[in-house]
C-alpha atoms as a PDB file:
ATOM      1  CA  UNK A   1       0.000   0.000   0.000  1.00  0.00           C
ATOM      2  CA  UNK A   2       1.301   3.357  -0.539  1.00  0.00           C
ATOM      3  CA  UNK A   3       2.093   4.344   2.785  1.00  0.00           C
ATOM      4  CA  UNK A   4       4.927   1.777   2.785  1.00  0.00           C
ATOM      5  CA  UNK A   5       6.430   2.882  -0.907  1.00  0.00           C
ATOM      6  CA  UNK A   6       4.223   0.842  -3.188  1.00  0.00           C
ATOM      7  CA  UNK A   7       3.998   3.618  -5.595  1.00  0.00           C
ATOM      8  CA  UNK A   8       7.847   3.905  -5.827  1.00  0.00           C
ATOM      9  CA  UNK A   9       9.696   4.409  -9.281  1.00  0.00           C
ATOM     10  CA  UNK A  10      10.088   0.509 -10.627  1.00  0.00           C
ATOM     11  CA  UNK A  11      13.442  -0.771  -8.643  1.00  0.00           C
ATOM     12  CA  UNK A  12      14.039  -3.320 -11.386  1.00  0.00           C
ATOM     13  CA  UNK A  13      12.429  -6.765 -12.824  1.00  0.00           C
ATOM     14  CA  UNK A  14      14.438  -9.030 -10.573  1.00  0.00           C
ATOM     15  CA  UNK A  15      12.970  -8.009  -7.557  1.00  0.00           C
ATOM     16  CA  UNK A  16       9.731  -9.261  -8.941  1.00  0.00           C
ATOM     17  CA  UNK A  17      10.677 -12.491 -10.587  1.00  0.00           C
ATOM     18  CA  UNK A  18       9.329 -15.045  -8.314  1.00  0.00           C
ATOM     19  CA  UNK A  19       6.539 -12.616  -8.454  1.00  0.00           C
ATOM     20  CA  UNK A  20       6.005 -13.014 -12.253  1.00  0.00           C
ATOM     21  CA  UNK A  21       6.905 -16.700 -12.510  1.00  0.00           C
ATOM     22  CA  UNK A  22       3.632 -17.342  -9.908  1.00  0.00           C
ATOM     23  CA  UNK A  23       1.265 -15.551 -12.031  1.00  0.00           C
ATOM     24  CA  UNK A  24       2.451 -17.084 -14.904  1.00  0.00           C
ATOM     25  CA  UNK A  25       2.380 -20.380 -13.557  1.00  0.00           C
ATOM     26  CA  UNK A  26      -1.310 -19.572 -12.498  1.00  0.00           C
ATOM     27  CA  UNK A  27      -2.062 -19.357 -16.476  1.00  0.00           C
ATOM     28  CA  UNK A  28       0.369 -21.215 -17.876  1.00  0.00           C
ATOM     29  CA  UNK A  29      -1.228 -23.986 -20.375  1.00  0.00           C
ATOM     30  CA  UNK A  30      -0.740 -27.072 -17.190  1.00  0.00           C
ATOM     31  CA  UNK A  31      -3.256 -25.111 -15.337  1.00  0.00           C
ATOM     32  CA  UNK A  32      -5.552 -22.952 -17.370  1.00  0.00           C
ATOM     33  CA  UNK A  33      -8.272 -25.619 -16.719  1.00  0.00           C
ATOM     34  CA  UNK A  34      -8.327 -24.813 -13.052  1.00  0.00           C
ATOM     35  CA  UNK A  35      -7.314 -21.514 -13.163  1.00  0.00           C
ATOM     36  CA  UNK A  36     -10.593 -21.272 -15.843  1.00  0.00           C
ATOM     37  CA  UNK A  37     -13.030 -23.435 -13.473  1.00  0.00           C
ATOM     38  CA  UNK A  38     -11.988 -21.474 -10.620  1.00  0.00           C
ATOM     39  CA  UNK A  39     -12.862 -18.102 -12.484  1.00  0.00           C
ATOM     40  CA  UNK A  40     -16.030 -19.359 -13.908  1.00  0.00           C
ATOM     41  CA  UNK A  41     -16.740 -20.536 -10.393  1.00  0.00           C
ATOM     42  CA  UNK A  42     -16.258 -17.744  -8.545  1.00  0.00           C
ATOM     43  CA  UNK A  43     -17.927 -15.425 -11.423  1.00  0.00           C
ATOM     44  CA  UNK A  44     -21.358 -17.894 -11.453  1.00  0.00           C
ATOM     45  CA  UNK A  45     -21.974 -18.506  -7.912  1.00  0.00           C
ATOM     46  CA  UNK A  46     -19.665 -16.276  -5.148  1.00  0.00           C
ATOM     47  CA  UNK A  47     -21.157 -13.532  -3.720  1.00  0.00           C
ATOM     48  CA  UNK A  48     -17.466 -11.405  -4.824  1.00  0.00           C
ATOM     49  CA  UNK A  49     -19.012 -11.459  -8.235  1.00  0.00           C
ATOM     50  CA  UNK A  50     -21.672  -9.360  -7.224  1.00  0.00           C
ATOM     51  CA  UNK A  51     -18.641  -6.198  -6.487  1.00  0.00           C
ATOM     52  CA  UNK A  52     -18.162  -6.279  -9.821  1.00  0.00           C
ATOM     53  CA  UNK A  53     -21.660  -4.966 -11.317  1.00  0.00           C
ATOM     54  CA  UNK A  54     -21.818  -1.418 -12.575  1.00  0.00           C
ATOM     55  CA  UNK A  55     -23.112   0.053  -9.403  1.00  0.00           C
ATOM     56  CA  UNK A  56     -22.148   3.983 -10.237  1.00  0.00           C
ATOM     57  CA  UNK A  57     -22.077   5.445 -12.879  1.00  0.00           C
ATOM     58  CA  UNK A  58     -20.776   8.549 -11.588  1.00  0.00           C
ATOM     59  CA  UNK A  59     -16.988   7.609 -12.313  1.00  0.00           C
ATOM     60  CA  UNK A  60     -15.204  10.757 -10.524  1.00  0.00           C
ATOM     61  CA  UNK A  61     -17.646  10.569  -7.170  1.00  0.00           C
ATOM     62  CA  UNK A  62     -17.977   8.152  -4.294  1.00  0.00           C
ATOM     63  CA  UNK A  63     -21.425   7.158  -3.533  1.00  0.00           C
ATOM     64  CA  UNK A  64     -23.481   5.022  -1.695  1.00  0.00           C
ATOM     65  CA  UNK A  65     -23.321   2.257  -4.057  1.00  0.00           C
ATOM     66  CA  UNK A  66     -19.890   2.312  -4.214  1.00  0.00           C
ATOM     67  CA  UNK A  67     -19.857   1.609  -0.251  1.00  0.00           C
ATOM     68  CA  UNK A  68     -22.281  -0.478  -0.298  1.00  0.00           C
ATOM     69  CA  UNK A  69     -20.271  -2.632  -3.045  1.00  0.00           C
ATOM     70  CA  UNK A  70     -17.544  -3.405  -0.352  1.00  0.00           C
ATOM     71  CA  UNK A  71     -19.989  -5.845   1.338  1.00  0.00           C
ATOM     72  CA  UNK A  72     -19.320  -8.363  -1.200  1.00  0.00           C
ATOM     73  CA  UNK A  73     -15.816  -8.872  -0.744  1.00  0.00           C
ATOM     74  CA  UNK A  74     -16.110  -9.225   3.368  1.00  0.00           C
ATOM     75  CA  UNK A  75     -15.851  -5.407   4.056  1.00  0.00           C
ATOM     76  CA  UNK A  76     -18.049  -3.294   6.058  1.00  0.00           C
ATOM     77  CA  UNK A  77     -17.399   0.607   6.652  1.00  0.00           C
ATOM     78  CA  UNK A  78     -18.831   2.301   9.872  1.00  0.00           C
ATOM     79  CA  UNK A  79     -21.199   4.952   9.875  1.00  0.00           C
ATOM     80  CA  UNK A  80     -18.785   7.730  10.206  1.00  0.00           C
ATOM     81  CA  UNK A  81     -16.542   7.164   7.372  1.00  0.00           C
ATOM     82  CA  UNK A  82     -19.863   6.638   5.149  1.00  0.00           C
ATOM     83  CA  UNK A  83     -21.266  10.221   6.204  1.00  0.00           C
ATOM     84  CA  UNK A  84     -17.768  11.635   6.012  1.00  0.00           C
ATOM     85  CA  UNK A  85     -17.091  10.057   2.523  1.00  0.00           C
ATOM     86  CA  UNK A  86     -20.612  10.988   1.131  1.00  0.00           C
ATOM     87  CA  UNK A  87     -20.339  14.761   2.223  1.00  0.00           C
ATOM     88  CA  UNK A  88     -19.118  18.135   1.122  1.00  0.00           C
ATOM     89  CA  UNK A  89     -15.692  17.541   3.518  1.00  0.00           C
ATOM     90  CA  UNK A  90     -15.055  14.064   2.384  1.00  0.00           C
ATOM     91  CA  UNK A  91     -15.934  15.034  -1.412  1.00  0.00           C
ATOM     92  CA  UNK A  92     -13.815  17.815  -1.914  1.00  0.00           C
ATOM     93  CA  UNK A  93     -11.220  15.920  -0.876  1.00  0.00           C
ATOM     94  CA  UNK A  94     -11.540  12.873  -3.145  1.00  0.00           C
ATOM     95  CA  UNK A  95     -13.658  14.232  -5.890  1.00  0.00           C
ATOM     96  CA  UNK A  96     -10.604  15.940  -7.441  1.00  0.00           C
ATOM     97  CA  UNK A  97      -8.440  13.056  -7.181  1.00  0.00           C
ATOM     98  CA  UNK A  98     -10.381  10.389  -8.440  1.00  0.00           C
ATOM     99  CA  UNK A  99     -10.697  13.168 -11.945  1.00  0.00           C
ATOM    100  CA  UNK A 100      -7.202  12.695 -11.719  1.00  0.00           C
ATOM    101  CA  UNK A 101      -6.965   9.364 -12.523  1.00  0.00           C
ATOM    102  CA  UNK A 102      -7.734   8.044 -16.108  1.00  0.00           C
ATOM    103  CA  UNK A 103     -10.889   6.263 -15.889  1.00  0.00           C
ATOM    104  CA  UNK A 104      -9.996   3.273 -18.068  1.00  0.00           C
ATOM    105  CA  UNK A 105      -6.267   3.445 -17.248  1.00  0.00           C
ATOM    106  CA  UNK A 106      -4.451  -0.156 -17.241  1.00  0.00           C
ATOM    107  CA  UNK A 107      -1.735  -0.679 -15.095  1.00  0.00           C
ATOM    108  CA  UNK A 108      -0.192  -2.873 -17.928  1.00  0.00           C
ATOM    109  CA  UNK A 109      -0.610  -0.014 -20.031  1.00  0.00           C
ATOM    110  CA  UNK A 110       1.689   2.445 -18.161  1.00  0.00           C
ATOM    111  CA  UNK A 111       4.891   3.011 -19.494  1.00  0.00           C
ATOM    112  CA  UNK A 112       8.368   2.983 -16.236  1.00  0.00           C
ATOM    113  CA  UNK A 113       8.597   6.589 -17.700  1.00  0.00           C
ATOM    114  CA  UNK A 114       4.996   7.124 -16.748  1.00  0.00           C
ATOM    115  CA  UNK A 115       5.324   5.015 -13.614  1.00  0.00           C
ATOM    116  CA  UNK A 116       5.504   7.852 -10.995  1.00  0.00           C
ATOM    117  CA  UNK A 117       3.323  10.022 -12.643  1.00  0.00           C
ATOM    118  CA  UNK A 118       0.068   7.432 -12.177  1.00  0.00           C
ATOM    119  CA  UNK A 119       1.244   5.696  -9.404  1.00  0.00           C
ATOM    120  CA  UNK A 120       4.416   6.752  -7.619  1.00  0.00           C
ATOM    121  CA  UNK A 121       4.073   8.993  -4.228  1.00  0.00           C
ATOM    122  CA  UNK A 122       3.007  12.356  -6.085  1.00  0.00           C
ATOM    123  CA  UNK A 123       0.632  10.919  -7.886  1.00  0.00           C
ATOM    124  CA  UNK A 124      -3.283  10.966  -7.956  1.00  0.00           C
ATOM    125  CA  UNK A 125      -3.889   7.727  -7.236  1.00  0.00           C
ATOM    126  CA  UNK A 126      -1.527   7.168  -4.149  1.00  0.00           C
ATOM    127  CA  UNK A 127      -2.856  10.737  -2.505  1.00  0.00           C
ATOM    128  CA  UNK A 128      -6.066   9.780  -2.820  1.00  0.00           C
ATOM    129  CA  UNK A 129      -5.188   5.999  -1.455  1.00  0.00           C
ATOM    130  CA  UNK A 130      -3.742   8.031   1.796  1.00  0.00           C
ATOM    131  CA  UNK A 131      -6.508  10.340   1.800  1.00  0.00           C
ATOM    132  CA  UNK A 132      -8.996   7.214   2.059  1.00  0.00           C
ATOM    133  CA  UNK A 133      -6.675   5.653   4.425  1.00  0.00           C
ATOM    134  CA  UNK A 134      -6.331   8.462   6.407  1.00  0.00           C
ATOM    135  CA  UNK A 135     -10.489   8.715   6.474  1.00  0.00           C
ATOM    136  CA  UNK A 136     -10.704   5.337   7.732  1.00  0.00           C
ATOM    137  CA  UNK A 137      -8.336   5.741  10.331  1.00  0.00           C
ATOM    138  CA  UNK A 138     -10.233   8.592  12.275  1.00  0.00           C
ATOM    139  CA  UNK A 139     -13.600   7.128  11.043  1.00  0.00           C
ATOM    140  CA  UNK A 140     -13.903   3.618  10.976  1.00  0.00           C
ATOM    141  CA  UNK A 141     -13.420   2.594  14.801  1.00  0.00           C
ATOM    142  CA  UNK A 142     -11.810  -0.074  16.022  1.00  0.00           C
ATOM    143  CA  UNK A 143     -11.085  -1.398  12.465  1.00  0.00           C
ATOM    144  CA  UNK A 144      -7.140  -0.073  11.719  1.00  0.00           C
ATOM    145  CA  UNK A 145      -6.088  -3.548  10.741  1.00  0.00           C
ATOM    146  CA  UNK A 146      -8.428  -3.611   7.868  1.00  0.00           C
ATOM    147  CA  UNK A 147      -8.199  -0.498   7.019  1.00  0.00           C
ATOM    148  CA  UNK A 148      -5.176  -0.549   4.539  1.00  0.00           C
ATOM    149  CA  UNK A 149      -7.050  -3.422   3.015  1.00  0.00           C
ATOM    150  CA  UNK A 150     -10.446  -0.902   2.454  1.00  0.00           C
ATOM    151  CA  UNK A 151      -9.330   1.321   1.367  1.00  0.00           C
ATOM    152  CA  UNK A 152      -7.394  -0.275  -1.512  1.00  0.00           C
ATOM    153  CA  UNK A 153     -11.115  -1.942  -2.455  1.00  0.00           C
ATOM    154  CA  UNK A 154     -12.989   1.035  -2.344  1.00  0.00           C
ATOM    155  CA  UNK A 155     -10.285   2.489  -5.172  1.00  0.00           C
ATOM    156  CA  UNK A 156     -10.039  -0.347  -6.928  1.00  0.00           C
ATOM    157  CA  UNK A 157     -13.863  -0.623  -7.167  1.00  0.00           C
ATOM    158  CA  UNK A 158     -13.390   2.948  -9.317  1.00  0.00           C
ATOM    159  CA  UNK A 159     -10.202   2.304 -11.021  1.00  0.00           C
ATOM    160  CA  UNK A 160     -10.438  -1.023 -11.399  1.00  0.00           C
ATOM    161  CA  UNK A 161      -7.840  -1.338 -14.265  1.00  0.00           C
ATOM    162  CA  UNK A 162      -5.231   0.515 -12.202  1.00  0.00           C
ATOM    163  CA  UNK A 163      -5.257  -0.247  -8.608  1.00  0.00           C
ATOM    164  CA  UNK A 164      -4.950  -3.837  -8.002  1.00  0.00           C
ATOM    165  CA  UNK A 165      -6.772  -5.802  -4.271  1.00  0.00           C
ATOM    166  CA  UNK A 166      -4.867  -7.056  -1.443  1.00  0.00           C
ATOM    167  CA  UNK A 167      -5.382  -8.726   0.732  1.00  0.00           C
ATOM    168  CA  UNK A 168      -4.408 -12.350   2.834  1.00  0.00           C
ATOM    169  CA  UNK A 169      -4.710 -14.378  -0.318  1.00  0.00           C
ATOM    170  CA  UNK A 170      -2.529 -12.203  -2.518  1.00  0.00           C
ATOM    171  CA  UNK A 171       0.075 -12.046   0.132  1.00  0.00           C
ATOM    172  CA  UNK A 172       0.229 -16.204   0.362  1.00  0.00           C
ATOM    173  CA  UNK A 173      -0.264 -16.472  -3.379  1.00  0.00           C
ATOM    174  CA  UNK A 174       2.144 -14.627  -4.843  1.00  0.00           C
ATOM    175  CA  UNK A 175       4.149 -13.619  -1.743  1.00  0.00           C
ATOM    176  CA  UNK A 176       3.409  -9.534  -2.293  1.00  0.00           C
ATOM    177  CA  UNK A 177       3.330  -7.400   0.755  1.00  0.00           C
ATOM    178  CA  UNK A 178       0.892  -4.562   1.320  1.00  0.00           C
ATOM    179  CA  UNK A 179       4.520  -2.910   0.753  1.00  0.00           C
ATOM    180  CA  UNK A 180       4.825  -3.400  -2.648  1.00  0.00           C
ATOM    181  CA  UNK A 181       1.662  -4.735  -4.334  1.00  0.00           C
ATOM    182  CA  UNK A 182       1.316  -1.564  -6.940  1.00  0.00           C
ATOM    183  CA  UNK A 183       5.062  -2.163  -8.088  1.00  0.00           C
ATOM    184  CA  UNK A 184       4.443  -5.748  -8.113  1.00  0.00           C
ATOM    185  CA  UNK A 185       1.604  -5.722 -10.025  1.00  0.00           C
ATOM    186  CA  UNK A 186       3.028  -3.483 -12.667  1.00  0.00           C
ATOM    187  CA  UNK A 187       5.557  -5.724 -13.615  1.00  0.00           C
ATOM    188  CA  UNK A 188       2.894  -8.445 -13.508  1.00  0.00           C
ATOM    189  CA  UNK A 189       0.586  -6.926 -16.139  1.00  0.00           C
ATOM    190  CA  UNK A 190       3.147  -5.710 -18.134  1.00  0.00           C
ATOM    191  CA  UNK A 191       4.533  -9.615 -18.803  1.00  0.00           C
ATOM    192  CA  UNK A 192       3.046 -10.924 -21.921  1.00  0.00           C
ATOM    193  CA  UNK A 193       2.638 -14.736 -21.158  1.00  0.00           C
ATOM    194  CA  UNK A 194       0.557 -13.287 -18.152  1.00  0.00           C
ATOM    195  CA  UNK A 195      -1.309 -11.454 -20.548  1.00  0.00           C
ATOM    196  CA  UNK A 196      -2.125 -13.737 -22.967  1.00  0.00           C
ATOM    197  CA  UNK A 197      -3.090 -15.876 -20.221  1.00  0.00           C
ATOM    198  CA  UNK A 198      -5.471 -13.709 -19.096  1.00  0.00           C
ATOM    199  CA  UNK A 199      -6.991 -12.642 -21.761  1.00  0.00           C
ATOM    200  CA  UNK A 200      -7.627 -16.166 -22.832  1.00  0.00           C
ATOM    201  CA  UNK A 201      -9.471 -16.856 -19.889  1.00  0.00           C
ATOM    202  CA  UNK A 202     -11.655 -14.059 -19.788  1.00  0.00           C
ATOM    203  CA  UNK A 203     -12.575 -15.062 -23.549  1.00  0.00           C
ATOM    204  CA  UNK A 204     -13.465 -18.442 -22.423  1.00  0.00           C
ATOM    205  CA  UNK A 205     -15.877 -17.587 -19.573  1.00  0.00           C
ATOM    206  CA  UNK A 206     -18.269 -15.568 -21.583  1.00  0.00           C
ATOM    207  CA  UNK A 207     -20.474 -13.349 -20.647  1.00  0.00           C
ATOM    208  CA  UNK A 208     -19.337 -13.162 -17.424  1.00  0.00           C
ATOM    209  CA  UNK A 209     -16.043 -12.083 -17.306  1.00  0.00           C
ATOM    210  CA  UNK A 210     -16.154  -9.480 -20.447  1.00  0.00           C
ATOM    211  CA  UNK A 211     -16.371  -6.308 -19.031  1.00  0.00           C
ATOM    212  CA  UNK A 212     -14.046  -7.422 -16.015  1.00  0.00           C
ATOM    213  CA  UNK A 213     -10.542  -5.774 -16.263  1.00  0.00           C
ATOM    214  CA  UNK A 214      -7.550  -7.924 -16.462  1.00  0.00           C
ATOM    215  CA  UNK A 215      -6.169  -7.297 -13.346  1.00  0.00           C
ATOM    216  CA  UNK A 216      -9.650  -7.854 -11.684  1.00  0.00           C
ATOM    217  CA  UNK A 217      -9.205 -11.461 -13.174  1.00  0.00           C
ATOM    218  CA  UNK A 218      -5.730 -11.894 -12.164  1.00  0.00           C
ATOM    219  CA  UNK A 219      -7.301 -11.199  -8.272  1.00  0.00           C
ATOM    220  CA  UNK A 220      -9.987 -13.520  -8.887  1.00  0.00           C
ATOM    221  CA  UNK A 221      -7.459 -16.215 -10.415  1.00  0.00           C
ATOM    222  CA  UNK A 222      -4.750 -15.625  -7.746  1.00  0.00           C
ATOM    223  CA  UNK A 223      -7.938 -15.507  -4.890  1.00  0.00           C
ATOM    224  CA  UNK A 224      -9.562 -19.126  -5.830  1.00  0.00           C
ATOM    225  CA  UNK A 225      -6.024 -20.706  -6.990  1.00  0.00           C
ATOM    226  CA  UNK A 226      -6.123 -21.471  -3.121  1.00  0.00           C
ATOM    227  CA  UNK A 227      -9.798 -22.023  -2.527  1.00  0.00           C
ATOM    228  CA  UNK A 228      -9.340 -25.995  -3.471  1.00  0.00           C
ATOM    229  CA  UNK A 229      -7.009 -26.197  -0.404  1.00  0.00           C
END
């Protein structure tokens, strides 16, 4: 998350080979029959599926539905941060950011010399992370250990292309860190084999997973490559 560097200037691929090598083995030919049941699973009958529906179509505004969203992937916000969120204080202060941020940007779409610009620690997106992190921290009570986690969701639900999930599954998947899961993913979606993989596997579990962004597949991928154990 961006409060411990994830949004740093790309240190170099070697850092993230084990990294790659997992997601690639997650789609590699062996196991692109589970790695398909487990998306067509997850997209036909888990309640995370449900996130993934057009809720807002105000793109550049939090709202209701975007909150309410959250409940399908096992978070809850309090109250507080809702009213705080859905007011004039907690618009003004995300409102601009989020018309920061490229709607459809995709994270394997930006260039290293575009890197800090849409994702290092003067950019949009990881202000706006900090500012949501910040929120939950004085709002959400008694709920700091998830609150890293929430607010990455709540972004991800309206840049979904950009700002990949964390959360325990990613972590013991591919061995990312809330540290470094923006960097990590970058070099992820910019591999080809990972790619091709996933594009393949959204074409194969049709309709349900056109419309989904790639990196929303990889989480779903990465999240039930551990559900058969």
């Amino acid at each position: 998350m961006p409060e411990e560097g994830a949004g740093r200037m790309p240190t170099g691929a070697t850092r993230y080979q084990s990294v790659v090598r997992k997601a690639r083995d997650l789609v590699a030919d062996k196991h692109i029959s589970r790695a398909h049941a487990g998306l067509e699973r997850y997209l036909t009958s888990y309640e995370g599926r449900l996130f993934d529906h057009p809720y807002s179509r105000d793109r550049n505004s939090f709202t209701q539905e975007d909150i309410d969203r959250l409940v399908h992937l096992s978070v809850r916000c309090s109250p507080r941060f809702r009213n705080w969120l859905l007011r004039p204080e907690g618009r003004s202060s995300t409102r601009p950011l989020l018309r920061a941020i490229p709607a459809d940007a995709d994270i394997g779409d930006v260039t290293p010399e575009a890197f800090d610009r849409m994702l290092g620690p003067a950019s949009p997106s990881w202000e706006l992370w900090t500012v949501l992190y910040d929120g939950l921290t004085k709002y959400q009570v008694n709920r700091r250990a998830g609150t890293a986690v929430t607010a990455g969701k709540l972004l991800h639900g309206k840049r979904s292309g950009l700002i990949p999930i964390y959360d325990s599954r990613v972590h013991r998947a591919l061995g990312v860190t809330n540290r470094n899961i923006w960097e990590a993913s970058w070099y992820v979606m910019r591999d080809e084999e990972v790619r091709q993989g996933l594009l393949g596997l959204q074409a194969s579990v049709f309709p349900e997973a056109i419309g989904l962004s790639l990196l929303r597949v990889l989480d779903i991928v990465v999240w039930m490559s551990l559900e058969h154990r």
